[in-house]
Protein backbone atom coordinates (compact mmCIF):
# COMPACT_ATOMS: atom_id res chain seq x y z
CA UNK A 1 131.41 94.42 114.72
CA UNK A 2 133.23 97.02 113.36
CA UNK A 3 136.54 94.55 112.45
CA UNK A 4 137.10 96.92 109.46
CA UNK A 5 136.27 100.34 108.97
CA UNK A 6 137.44 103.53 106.56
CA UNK A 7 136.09 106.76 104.90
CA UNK A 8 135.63 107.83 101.50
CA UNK A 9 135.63 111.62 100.82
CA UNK A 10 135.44 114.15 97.67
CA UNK A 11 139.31 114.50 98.65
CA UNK A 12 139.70 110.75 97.54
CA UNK A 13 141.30 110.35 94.19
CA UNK A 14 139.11 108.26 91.22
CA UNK A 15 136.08 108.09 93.16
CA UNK A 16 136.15 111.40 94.81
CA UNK A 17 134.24 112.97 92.30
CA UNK A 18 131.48 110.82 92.41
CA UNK A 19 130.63 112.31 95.93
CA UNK A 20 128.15 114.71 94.55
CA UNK A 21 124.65 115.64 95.24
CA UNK A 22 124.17 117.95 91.72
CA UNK A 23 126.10 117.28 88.53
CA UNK A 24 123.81 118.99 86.47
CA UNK A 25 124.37 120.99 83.34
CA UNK A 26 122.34 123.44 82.06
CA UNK A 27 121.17 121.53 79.11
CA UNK A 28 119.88 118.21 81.62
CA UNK A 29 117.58 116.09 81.74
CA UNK A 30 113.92 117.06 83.84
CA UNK A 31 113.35 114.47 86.49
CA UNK A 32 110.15 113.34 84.56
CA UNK A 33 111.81 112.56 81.57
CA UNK A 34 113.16 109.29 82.27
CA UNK A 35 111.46 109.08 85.88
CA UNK A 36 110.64 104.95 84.26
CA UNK A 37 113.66 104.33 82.73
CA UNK A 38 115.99 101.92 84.27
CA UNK A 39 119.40 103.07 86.00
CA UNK A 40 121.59 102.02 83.58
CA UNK A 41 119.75 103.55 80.98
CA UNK A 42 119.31 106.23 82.83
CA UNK A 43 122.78 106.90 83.53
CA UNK A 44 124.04 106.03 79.89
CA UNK A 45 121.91 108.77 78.71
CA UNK A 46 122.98 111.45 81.36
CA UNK A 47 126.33 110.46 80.08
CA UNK A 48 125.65 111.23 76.87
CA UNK A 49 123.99 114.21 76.96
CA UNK A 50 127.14 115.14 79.61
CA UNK A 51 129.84 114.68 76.85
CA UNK A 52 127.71 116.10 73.87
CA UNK A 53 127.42 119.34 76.22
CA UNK A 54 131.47 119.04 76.66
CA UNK A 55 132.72 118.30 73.48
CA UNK A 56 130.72 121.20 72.30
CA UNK A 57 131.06 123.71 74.82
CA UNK A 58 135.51 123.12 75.33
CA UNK A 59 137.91 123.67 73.11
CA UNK A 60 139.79 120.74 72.05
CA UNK A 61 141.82 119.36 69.35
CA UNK A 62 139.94 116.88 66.85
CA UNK A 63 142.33 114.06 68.30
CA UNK A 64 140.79 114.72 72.25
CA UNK A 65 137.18 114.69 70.68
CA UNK A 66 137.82 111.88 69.11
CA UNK A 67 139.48 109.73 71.71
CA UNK A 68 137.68 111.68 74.40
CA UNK A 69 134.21 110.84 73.70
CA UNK A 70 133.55 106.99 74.15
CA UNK A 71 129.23 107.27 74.37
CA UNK A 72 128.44 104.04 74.38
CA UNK A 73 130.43 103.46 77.59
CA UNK A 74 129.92 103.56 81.77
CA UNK A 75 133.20 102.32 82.49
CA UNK A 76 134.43 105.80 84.76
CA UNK A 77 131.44 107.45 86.21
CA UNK A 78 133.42 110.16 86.74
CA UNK A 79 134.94 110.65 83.12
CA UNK A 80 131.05 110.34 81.73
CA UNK A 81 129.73 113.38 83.98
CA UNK A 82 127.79 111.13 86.47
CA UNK A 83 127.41 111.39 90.38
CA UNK A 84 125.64 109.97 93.12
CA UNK A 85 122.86 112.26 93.01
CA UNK A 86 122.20 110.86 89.33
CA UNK A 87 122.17 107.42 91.08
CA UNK A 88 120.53 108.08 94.34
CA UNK A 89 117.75 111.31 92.76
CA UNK A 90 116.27 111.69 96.41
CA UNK A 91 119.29 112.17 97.93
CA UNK A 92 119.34 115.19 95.17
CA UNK A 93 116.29 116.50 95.17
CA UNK A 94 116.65 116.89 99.29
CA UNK A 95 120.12 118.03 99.28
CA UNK A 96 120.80 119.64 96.59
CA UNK A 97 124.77 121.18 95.74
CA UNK A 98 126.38 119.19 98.60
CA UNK A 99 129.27 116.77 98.79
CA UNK A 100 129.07 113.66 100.44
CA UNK A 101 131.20 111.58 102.33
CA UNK A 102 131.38 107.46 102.80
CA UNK A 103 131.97 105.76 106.12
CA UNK A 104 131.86 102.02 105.44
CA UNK A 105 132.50 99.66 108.26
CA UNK A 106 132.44 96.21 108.51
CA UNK A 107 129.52 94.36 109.85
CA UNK A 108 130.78 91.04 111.06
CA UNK A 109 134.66 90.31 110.45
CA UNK A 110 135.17 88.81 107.31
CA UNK A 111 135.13 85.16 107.06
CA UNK A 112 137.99 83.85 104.34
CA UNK A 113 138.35 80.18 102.93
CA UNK A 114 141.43 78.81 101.14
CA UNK A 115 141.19 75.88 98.69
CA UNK A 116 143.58 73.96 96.05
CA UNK A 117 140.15 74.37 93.61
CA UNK A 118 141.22 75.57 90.44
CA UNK A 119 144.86 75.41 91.59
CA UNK A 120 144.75 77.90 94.41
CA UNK A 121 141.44 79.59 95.60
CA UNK A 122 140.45 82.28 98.47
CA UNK A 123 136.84 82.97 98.70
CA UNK A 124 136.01 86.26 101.10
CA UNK A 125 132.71 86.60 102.27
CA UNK A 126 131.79 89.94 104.13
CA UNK A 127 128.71 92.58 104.94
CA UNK A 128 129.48 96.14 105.08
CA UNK A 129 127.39 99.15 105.59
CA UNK A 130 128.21 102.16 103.64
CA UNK A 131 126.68 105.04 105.94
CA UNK A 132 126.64 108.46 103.25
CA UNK A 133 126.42 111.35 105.48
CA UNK A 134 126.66 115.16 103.80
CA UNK A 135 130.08 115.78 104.35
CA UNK A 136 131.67 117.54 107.39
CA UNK A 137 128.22 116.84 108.99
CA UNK A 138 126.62 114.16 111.52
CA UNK A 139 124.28 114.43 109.00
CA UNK A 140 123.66 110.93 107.43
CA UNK A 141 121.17 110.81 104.80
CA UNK A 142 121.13 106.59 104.13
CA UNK A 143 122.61 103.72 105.01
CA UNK A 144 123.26 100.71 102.02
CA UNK A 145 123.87 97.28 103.01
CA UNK A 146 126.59 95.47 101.14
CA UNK A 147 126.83 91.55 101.18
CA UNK A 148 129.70 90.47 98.53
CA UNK A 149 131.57 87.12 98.08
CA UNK A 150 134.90 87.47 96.29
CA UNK A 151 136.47 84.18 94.57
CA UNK A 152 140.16 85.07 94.21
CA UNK A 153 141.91 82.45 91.77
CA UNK A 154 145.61 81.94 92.91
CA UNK A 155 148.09 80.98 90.49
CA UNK A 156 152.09 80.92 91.85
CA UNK A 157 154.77 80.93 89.57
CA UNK A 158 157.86 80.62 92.15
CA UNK A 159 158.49 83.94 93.96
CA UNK A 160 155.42 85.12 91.98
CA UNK A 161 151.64 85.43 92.74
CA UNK A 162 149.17 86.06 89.98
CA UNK A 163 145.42 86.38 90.72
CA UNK A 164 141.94 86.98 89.21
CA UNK A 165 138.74 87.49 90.87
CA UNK A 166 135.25 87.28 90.52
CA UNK A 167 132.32 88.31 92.65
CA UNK A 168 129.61 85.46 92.46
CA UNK A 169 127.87 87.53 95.09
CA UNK A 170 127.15 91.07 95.21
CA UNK A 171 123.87 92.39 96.79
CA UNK A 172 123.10 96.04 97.79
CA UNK A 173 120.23 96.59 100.29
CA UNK A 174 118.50 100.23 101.33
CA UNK A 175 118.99 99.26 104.94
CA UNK A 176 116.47 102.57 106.12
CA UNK A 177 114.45 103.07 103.44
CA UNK A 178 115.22 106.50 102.82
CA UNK A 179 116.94 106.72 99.60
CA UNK A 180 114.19 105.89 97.67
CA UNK A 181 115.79 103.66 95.26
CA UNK A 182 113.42 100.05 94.60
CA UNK A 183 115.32 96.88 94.96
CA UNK A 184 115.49 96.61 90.70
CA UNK A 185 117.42 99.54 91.07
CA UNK A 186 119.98 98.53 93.93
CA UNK A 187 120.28 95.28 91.57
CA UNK A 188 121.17 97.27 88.44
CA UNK A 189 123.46 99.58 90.54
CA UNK A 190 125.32 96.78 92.34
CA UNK A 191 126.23 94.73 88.59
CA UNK A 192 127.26 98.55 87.50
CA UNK A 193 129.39 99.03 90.58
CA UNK A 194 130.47 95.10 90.58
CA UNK A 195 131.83 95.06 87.14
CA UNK A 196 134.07 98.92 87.99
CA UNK A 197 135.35 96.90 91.32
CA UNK A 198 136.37 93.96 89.57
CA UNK A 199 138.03 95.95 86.74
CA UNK A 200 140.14 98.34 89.19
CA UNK A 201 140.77 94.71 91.55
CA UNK A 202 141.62 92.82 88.36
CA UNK A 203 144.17 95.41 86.75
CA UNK A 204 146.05 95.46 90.08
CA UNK A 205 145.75 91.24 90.71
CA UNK A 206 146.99 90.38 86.77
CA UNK A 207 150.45 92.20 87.31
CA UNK A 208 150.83 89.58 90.28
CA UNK A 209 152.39 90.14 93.31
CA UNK A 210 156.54 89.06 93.95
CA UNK A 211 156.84 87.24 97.88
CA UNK A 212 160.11 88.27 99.28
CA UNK A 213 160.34 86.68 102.57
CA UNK A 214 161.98 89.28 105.37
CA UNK A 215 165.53 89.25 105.91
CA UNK A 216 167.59 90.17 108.92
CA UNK A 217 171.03 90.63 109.47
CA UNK A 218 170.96 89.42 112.77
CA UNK A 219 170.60 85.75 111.52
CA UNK A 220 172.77 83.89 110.18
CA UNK A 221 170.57 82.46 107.23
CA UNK A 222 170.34 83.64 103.98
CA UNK A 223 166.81 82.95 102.21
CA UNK A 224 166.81 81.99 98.33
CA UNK A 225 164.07 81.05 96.16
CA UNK A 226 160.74 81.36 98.23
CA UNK A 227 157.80 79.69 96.82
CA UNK A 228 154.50 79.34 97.64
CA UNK A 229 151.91 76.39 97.40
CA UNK A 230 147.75 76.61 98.18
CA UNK A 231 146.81 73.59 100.42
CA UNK A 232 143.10 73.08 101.77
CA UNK A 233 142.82 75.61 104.34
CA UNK A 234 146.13 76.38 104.54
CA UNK A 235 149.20 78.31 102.38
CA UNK A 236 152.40 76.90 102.43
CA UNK A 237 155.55 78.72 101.84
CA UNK A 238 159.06 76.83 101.66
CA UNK A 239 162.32 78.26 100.87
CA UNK A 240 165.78 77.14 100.11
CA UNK A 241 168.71 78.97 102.32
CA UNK A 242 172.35 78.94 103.03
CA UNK A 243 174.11 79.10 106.58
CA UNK A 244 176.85 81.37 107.39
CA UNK A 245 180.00 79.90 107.32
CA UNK A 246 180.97 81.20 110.52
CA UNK A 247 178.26 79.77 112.65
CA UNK A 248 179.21 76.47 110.95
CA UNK A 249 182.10 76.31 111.99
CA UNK A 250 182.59 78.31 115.07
């Protein structure tokens, strides 16, 4: 089952950070005081209280305050303060001051579709589990179930590949029941977590993607042009080349 697997430590850049147990400062929150609130609101407050606390306790120049302090966003958890024991308060309140680590493996490989819909369409559909375990420990402390369905648009423009996606489906389950998080919750966290993917997926997918087919100098063809066309089911990729002269006519 496990067709894909990797690991996600504090040692991994962007999200590293995240990996967290206690991200507290000294002028936080209580747990009771927004013990009802939803996440979202719950995290955009943390945030706000985080950069308040910042902005006043750092010494910066009036430019960094002002560019630095965006309140009314949760685009980087990171940048706003927030970590996974602001998401996950059990795992916090059990383990406190500990860093976590993420082994996610596939649970089924991935089953992928290609279209001509909408001019060139692959739709991915996978389930992962994301096993958090306190890291450098066999110590797991929850396992989330993620089942996701990515529709990548596919748009070729000669040697060139442009893309956007879009996640129709993206569902995050407590698989255990231990990190005390109620479905409403795993709802609001996986729209909060769907929208960062797609944003980081969609920066790298809009630059597009130039298909040079490989070369070698032990034939005697010389590729030109590439291109690439989405059938049903299939891709198609066609090419123009010349033949050495020398095989020609030897």
């Amino acid at each position: 089952a496990n067709f894909l697997s990797f690991r996600i430590g504090p040692e991994t850049p962007s999200i590293g950070s995240l990996l967290v147990t206690t991200c507290d400062i000294s002028s936080d929150y209580s747990g009771e005081d927004f013990e009802n609130e939803a996440l979202f609101i719950r995290l955009l407050r943390l945030s706000q209280r985080r950069r308040r606390y910042h902005l006043y306790h750092q010494q910066r120049s009036k430019r960094q305050a002002i560019t630095g302090s965006d309140l009314g966003s949760l685009g980087d958890l990171a940048d706003l303060g927030i970590c996974l024991g602001d998401i996950i308060p059990a795992i916090k309140e059990k383990y406190p001051n500990r860093t976590l680590a993420l082994l996610i493996h596939t649970s089924r490989a991935p089953s992928i579709a290609i279209s001509r819909r909408s001019g060139g369409n692959v739709q991915l559909d996978l389930i992962a589990d994301v096993n958090i375990y306190l890291d450098k420990t066999n110590i797991r402390v929850g396992t989330m179930t993620v089942i996701a369905v990515a529709d990548i648009m596919l748009r070729a423009m000669g040697q060139q590949i442009v893309a956007n996606a879009s996640l129709p489906v993206f569902r995050l389950m407590d698989r255990d029941q231990t990190l005390g998080l109620q479905q409403d919750a795993l709802d609001n966290l996986a729209s909060l977590a769907g929208d960062m993917i797609l944003k980081v997926a969609n920066q790298q997918l809009n630059r597009g993607l130039r298909i040079s087919l490989p070369t070698s100098s032990t034939l005697p063809l010389n590729i030109i042009n590439p291109h690439i066309q989405i059938f049903e089911h299939s891709i198609y990729i066609g090419s123009d080349f010349t033949v050495s002269p020398s095989v020609i006519f030897s």
